[in-house]
PDB file of N, CA and C in Angstrom:
ATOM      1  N   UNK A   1     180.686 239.058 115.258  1.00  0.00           N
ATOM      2  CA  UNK A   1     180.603 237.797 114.566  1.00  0.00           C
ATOM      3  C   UNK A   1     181.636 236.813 115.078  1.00  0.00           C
ATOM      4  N   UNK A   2     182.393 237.007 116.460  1.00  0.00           N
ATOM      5  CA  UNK A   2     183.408 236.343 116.390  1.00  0.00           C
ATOM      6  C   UNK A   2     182.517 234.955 117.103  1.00  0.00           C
ATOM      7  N   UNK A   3     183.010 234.385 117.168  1.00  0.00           N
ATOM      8  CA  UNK A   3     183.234 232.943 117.531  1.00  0.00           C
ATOM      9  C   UNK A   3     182.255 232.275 117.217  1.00  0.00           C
ATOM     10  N   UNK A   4     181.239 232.466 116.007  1.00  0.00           N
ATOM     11  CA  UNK A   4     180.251 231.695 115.852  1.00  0.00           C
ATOM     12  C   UNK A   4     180.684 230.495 114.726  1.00  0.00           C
ATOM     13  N   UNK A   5     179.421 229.647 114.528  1.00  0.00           N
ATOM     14  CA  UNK A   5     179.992 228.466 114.068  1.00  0.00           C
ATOM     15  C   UNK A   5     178.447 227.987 113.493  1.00  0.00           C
ATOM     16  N   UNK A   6     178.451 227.643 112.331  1.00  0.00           N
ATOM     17  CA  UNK A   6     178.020 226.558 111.533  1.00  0.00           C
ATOM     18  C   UNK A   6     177.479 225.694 111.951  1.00  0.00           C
ATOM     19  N   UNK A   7     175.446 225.943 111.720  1.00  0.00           N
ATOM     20  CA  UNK A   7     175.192 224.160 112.493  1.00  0.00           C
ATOM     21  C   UNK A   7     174.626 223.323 112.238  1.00  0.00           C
ATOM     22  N   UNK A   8     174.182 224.306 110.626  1.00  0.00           N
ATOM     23  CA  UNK A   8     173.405 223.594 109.143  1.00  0.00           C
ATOM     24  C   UNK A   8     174.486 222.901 108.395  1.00  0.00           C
ATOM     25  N   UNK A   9     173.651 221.752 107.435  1.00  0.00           N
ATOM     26  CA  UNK A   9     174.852 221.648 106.797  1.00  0.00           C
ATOM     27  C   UNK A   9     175.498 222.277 105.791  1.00  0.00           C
ATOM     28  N   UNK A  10     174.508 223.177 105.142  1.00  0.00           N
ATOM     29  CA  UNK A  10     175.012 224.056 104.297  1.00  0.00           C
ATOM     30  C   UNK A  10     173.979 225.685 104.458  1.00  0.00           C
ATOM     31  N   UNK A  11     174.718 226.782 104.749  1.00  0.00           N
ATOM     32  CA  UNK A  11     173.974 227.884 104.415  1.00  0.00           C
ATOM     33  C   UNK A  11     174.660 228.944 103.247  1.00  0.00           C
ATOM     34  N   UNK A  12     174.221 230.089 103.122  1.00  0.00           N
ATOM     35  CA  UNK A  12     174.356 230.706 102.383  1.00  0.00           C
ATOM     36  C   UNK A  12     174.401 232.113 102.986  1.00  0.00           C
ATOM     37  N   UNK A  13     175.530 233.310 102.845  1.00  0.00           N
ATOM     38  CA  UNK A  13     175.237 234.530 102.947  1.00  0.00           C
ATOM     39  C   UNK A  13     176.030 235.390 102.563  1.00  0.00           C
ATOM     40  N   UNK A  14     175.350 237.104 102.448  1.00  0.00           N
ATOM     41  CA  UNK A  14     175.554 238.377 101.518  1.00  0.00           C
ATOM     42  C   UNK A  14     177.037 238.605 102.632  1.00  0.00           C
ATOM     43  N   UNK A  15     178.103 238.773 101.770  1.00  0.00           N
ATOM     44  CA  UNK A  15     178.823 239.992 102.424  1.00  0.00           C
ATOM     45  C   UNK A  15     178.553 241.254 102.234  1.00  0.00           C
ATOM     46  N   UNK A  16     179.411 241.991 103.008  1.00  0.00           N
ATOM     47  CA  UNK A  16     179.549 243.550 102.755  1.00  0.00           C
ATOM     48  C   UNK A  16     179.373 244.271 101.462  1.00  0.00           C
ATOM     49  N   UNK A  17     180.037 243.357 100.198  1.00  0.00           N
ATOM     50  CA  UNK A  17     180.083 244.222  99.348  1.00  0.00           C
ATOM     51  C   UNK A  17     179.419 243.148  98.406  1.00  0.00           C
ATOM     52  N   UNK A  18     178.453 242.241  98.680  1.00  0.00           N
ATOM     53  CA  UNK A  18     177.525 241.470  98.338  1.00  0.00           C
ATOM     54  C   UNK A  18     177.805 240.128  97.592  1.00  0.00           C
ATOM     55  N   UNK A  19     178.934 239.698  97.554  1.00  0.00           N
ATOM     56  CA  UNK A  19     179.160 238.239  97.038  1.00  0.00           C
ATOM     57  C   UNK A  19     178.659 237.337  98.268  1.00  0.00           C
ATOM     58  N   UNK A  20     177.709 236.530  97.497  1.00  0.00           N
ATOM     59  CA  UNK A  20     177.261 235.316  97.932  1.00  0.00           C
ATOM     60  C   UNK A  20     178.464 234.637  98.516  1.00  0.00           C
ATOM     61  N   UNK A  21     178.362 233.751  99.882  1.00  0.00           N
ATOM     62  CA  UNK A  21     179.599 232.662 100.171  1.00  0.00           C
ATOM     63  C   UNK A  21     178.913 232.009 100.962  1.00  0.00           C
ATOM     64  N   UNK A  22     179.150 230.238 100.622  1.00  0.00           N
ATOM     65  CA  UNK A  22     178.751 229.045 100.874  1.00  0.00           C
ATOM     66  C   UNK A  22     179.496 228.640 102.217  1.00  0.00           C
ATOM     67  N   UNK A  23     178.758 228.102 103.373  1.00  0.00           N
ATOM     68  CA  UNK A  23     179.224 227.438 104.785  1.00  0.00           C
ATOM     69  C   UNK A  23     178.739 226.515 105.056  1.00  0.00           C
ATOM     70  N   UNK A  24     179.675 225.819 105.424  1.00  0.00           N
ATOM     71  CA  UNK A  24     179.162 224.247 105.846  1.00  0.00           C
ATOM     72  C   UNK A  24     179.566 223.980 107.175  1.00  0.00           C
ATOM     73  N   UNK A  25     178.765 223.229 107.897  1.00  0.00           N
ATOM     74  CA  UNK A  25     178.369 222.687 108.848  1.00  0.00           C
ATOM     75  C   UNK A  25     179.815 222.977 109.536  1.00  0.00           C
ATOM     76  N   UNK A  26     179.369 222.989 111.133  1.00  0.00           N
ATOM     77  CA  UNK A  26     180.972 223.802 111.681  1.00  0.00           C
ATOM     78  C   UNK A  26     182.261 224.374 111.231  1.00  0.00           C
ATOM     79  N   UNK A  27     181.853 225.161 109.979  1.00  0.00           N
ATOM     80  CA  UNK A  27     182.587 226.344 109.768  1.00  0.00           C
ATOM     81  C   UNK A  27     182.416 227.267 110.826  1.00  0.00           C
ATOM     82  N   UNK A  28     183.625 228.024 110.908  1.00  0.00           N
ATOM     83  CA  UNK A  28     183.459 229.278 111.580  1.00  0.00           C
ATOM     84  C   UNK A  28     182.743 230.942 110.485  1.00  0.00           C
ATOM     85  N   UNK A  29     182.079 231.388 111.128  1.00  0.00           N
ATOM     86  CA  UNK A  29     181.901 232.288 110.344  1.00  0.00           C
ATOM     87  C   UNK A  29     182.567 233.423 109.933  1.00  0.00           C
ATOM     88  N   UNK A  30     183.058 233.755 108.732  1.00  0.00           N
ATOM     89  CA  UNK A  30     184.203 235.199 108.927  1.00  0.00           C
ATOM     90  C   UNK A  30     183.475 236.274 109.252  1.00  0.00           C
ATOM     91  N   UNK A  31     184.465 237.245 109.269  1.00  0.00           N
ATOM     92  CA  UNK A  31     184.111 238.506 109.044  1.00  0.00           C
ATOM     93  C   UNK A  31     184.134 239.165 107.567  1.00  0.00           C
ATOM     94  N   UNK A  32     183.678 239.681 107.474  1.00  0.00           N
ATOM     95  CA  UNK A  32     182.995 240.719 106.442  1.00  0.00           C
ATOM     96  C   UNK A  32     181.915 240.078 106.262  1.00  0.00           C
ATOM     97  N   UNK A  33     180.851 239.340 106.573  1.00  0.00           N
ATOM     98  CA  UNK A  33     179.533 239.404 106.182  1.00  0.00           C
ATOM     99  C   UNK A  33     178.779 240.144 106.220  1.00  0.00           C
ATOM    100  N   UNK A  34     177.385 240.672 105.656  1.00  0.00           N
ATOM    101  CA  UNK A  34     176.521 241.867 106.064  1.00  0.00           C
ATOM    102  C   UNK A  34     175.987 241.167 107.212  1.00  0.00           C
ATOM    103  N   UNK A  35     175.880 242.254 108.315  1.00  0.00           N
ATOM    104  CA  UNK A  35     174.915 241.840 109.473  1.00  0.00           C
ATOM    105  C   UNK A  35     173.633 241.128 109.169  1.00  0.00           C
ATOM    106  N   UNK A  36     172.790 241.790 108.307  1.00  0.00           N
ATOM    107  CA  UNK A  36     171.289 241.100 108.250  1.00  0.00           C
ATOM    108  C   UNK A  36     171.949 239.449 108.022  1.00  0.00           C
ATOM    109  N   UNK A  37     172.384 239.122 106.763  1.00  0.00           N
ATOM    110  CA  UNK A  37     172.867 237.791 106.596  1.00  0.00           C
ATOM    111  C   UNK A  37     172.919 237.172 108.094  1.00  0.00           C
ATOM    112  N   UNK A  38     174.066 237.655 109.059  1.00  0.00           N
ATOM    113  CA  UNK A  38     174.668 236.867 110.218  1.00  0.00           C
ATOM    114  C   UNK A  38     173.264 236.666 111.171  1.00  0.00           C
ATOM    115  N   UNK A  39     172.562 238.115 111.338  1.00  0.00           N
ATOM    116  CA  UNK A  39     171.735 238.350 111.998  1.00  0.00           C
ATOM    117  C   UNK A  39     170.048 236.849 111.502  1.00  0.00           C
ATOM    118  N   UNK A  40     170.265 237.603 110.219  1.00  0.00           N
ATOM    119  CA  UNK A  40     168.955 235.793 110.186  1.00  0.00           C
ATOM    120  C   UNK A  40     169.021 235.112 109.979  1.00  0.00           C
ATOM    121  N   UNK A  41     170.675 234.444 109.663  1.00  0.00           N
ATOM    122  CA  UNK A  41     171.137 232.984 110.498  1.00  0.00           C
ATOM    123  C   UNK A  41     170.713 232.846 111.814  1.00  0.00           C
ATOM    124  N   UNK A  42     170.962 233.591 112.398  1.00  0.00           N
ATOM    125  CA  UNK A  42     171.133 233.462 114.002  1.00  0.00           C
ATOM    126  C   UNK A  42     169.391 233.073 114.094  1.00  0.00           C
ATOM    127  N   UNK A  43     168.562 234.169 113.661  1.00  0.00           N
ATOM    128  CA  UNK A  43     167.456 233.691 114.065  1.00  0.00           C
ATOM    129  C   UNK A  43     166.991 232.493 113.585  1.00  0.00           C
ATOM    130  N   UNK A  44     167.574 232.163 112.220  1.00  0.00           N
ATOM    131  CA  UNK A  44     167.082 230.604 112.058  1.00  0.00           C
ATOM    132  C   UNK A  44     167.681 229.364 113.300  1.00  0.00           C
ATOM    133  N   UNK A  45     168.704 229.843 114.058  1.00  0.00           N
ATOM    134  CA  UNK A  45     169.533 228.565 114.366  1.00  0.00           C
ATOM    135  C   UNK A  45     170.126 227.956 113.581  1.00  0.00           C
ATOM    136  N   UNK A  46     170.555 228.971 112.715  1.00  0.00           N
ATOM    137  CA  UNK A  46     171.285 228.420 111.772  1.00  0.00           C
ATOM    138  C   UNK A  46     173.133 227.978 111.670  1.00  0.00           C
ATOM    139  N   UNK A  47     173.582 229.461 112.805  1.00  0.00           N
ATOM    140  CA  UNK A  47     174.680 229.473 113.770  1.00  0.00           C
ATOM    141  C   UNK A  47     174.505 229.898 115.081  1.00  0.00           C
ATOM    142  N   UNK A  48     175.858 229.161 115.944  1.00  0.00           N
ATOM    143  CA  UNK A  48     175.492 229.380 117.140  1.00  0.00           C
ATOM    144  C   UNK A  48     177.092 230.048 117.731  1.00  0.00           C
ATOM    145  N   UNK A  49     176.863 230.661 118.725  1.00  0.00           N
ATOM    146  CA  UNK A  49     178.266 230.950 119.384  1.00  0.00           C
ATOM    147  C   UNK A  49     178.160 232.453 119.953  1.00  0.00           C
ATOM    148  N   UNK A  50     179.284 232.832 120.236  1.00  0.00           N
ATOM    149  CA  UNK A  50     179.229 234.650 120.589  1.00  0.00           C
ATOM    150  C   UNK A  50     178.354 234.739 121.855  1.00  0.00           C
ATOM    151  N   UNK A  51     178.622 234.328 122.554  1.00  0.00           N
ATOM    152  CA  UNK A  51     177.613 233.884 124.079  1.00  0.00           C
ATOM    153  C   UNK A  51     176.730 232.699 123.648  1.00  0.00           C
ATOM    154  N   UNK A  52     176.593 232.606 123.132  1.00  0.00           N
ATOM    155  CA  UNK A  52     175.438 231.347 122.941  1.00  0.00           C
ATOM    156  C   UNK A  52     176.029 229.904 123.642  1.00  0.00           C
ATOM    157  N   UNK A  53     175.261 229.132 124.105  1.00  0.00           N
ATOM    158  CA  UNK A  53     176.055 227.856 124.217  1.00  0.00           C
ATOM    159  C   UNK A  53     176.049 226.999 123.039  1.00  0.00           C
ATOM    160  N   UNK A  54     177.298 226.857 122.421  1.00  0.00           N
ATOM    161  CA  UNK A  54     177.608 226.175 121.030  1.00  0.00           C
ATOM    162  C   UNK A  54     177.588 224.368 121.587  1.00  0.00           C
ATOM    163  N   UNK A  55     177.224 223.996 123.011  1.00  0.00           N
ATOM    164  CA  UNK A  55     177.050 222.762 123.060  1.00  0.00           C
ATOM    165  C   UNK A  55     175.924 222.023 122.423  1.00  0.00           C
ATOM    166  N   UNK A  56     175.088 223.069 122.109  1.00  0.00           N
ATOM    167  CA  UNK A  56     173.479 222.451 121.502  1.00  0.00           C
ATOM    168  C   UNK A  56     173.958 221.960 120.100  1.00  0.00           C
ATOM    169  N   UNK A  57     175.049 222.288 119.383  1.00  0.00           N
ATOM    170  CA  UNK A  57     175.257 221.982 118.140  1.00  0.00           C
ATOM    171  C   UNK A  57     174.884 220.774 118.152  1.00  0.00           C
ATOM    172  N   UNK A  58     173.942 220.739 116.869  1.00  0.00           N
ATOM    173  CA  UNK A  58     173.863 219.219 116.133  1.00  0.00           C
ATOM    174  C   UNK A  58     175.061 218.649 115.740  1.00  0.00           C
ATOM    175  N   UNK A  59     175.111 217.266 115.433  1.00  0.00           N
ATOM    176  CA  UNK A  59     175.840 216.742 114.760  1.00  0.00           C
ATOM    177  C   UNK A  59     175.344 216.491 113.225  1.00  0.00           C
ATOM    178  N   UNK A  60     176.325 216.401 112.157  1.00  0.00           N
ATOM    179  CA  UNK A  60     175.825 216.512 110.803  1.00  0.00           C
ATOM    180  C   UNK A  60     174.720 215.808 110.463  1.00  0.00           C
ATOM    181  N   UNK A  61     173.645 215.558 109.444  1.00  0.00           N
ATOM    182  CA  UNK A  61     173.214 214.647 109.033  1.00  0.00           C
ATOM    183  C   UNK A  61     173.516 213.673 108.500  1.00  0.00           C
ATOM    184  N   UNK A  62     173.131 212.698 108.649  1.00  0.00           N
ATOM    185  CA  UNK A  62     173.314 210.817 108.431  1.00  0.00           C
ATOM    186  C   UNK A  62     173.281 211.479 106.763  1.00  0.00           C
ATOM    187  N   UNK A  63     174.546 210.619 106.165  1.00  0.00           N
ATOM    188  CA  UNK A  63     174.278 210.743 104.516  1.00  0.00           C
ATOM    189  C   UNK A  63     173.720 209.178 104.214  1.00  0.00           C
ATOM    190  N   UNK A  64     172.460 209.817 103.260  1.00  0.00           N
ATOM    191  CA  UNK A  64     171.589 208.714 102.694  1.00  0.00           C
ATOM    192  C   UNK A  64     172.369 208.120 102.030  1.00  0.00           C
ATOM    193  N   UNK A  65     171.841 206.481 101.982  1.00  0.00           N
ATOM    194  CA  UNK A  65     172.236 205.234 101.703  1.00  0.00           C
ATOM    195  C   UNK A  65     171.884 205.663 100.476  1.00  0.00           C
ATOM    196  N   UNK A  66     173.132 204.999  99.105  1.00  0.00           N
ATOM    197  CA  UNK A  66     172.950 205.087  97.793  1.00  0.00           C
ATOM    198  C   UNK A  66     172.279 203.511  97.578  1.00  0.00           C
ATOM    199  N   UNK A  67     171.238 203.993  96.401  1.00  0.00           N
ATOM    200  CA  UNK A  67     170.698 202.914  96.219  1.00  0.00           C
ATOM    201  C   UNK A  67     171.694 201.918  95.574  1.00  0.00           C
ATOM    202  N   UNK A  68     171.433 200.675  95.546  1.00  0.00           N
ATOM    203  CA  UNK A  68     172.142 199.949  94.388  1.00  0.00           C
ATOM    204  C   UNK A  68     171.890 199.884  93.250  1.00  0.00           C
ATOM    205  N   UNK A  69     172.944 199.663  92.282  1.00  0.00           N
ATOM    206  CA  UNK A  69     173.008 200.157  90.746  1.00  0.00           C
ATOM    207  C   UNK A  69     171.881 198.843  90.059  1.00  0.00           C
ATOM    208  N   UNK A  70     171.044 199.426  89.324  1.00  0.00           N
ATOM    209  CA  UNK A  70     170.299 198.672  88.368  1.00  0.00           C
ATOM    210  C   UNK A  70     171.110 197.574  87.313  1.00  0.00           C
ATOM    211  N   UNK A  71     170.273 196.326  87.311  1.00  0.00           N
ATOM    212  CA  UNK A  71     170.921 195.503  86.969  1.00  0.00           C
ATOM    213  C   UNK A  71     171.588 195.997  85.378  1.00  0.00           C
ATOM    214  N   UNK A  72     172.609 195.654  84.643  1.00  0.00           N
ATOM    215  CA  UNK A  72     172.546 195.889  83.466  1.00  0.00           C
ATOM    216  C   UNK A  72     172.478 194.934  82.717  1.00  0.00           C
ATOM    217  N   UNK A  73     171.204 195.154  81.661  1.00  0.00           N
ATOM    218  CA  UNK A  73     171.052 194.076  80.918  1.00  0.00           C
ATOM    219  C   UNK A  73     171.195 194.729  79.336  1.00  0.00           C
ATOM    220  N   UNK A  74     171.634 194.579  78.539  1.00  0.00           N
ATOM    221  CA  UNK A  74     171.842 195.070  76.897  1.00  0.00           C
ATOM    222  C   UNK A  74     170.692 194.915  76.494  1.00  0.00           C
ATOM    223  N   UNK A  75     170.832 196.433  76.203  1.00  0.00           N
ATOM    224  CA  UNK A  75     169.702 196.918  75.283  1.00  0.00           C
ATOM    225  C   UNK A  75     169.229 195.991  74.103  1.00  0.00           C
ATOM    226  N   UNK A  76     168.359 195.690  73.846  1.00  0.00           N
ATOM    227  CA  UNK A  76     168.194 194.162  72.800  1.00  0.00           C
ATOM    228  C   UNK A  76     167.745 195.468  71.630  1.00  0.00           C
ATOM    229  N   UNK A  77     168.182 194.021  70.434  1.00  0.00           N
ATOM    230  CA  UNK A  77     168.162 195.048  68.822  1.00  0.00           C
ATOM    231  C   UNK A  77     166.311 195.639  68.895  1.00  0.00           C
ATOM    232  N   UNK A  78     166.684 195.925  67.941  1.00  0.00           N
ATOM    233  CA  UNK A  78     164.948 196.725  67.462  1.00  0.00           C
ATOM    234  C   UNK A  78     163.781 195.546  67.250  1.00  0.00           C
ATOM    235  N   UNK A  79     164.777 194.938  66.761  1.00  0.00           N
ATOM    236  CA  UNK A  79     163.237 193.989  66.296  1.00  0.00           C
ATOM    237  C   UNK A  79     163.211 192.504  67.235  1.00  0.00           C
ATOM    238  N   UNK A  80     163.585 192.832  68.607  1.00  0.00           N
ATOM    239  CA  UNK A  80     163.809 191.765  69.420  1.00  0.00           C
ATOM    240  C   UNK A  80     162.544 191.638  70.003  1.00  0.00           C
ATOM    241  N   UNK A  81     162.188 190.237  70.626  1.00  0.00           N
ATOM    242  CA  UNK A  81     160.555 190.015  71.259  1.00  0.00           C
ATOM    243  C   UNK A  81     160.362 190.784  72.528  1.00  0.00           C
ATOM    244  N   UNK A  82     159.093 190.655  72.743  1.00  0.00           N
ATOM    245  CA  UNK A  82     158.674 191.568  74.015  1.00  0.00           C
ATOM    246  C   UNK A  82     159.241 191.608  75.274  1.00  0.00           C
ATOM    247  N   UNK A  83     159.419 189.656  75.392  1.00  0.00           N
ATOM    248  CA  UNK A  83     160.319 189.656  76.182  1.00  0.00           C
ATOM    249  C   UNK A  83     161.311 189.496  76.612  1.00  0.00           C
ATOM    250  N   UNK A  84     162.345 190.372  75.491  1.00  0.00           N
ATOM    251  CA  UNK A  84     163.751 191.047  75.825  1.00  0.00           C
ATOM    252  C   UNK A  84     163.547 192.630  76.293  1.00  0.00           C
ATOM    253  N   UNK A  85     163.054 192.890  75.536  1.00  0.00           N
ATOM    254  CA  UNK A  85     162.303 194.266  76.106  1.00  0.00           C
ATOM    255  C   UNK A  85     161.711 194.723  77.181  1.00  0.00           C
ATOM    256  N   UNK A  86     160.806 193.502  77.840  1.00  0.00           N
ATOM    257  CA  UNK A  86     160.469 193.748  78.992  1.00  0.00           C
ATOM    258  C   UNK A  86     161.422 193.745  79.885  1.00  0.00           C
ATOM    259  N   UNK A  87     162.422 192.808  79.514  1.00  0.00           N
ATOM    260  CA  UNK A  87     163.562 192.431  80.632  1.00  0.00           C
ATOM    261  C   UNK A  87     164.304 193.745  80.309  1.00  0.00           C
ATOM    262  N   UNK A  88     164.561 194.874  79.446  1.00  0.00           N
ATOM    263  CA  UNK A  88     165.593 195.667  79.385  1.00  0.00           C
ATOM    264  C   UNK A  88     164.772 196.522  80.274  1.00  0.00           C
ATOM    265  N   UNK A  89     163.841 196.923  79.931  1.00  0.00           N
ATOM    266  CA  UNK A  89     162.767 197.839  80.173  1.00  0.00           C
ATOM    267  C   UNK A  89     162.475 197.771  81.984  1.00  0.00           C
ATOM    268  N   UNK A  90     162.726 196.748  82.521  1.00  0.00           N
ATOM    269  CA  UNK A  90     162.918 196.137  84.096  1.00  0.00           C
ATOM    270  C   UNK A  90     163.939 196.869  84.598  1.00  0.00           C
ATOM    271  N   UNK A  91     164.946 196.445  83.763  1.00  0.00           N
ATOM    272  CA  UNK A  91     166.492 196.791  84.111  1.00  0.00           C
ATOM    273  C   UNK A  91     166.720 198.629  84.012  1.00  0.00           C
ATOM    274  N   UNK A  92     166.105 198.899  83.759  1.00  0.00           N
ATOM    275  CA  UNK A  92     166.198 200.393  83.738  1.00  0.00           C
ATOM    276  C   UNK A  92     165.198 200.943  84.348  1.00  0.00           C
ATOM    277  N   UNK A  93     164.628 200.125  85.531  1.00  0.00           N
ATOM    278  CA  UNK A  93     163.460 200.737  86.148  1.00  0.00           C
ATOM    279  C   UNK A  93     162.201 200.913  86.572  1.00  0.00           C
ATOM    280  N   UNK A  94     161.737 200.113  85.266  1.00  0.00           N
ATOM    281  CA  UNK A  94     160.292 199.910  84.911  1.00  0.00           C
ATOM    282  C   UNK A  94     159.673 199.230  85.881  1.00  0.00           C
ATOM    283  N   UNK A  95     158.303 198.947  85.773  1.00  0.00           N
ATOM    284  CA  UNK A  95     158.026 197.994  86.883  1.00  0.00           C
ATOM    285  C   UNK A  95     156.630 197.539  86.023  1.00  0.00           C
ATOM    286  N   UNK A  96     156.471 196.283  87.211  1.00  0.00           N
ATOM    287  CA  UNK A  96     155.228 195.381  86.191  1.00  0.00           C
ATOM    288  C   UNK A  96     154.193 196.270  85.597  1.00  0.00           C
ATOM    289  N   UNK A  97     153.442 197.477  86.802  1.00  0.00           N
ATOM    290  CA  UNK A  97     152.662 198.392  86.281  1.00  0.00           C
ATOM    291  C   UNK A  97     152.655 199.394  84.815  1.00  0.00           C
ATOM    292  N   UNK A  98     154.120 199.520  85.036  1.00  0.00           N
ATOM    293  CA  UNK A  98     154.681 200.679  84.298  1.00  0.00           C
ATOM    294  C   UNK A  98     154.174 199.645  82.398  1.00  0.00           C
ATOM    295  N   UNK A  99     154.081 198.657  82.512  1.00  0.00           N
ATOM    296  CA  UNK A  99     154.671 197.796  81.447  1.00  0.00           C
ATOM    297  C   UNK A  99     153.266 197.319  81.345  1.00  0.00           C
ATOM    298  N   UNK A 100     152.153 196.876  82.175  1.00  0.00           N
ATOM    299  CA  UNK A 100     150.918 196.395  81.970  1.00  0.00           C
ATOM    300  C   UNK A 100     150.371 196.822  80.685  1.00  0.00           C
ATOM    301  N   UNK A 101     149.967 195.884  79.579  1.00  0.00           N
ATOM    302  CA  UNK A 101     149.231 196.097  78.315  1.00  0.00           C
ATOM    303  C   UNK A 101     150.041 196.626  77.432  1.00  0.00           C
ATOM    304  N   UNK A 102     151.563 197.281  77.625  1.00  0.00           N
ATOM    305  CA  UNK A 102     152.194 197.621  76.294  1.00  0.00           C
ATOM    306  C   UNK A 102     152.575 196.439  75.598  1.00  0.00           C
ATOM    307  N   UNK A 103     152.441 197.136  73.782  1.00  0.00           N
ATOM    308  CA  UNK A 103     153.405 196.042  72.838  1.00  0.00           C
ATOM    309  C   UNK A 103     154.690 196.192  73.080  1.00  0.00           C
ATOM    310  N   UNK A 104     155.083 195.178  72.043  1.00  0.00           N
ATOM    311  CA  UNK A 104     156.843 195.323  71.924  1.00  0.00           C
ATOM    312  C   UNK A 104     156.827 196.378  71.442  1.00  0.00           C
ATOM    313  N   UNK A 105     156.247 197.249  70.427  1.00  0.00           N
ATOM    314  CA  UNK A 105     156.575 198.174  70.142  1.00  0.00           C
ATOM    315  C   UNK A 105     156.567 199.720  71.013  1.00  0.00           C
ATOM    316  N   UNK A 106     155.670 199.456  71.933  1.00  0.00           N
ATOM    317  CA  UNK A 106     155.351 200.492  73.082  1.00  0.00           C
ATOM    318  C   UNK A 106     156.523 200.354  73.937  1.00  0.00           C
ATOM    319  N   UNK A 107     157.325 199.100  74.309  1.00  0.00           N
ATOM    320  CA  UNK A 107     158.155 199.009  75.497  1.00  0.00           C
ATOM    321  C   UNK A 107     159.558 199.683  74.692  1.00  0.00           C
ATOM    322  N   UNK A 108     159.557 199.406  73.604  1.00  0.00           N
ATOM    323  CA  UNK A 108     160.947 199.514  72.571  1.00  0.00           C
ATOM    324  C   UNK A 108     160.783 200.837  72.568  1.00  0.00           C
ATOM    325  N   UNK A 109     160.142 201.750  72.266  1.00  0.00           N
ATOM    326  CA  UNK A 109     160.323 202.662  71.780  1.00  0.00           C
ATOM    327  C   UNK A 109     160.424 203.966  73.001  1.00  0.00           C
ATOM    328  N   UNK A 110     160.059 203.428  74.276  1.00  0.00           N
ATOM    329  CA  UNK A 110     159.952 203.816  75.209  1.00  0.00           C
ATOM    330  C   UNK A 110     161.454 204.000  75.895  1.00  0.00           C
ATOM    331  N   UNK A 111     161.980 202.689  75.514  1.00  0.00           N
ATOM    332  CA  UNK A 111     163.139 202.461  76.123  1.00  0.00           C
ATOM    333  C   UNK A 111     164.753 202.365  75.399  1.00  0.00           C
ATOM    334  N   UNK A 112     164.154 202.903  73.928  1.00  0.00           N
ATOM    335  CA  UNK A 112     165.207 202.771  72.945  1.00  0.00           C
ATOM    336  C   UNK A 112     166.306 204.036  72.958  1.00  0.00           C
TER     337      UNK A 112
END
């Protein structure tokens, strides 16, 4: 197991005496793992090294763009018109479809 290395970004495997342990992306791999574990990494390409050429390593994956935060608009009282409701009911997601043909009371209660 020596010199191998991490090329997922995260895997998973059994040691010897069977605790689960988490690896991330160019970690090195220890020792005490159970072989099968090391062994069907390897066949996934999951690590590389130990003769292998470790130049093929990927580089990590691109971390996805967080969306931007939904507008916040205050929750309007109970007995507010439809369209405060629609506008809260927007603001948390909704969309024209989502909202087609409900009452105030359908959007309120949906979104209360």
């Amino acid at each position: 197991m020596a010199g191998l290395i991490v090329t997922a970004p995260l895997v998973t495997a059994r040691t010897e005496n069977g605790r689960i342990v988490y690896l991330y992306f160019g970690d090195i791999v220890p020792s005490g793992l159970a072989q099968e574990s090391v062994d069907h990494l390897r066949g996934l390409g999951f690590v590389k090294g130990g003769g292998e050429p470790v130049a093929t390593i990927l580089p990590p994956p691109a971390v996805a763009e967080v969306p931007a935060p939904i507008s916040q608009v205050e929750k309007p009282a109970g007995n507010a018109g439809l369209d405060e409701w629609t506008a809260y009911a927007r603001s948390q997601g909704a969309t024209d479809d989502d909202l087609e043909g409900l009452s105030r009371n359908d959007v309120r209660d949906l979104y209360k």
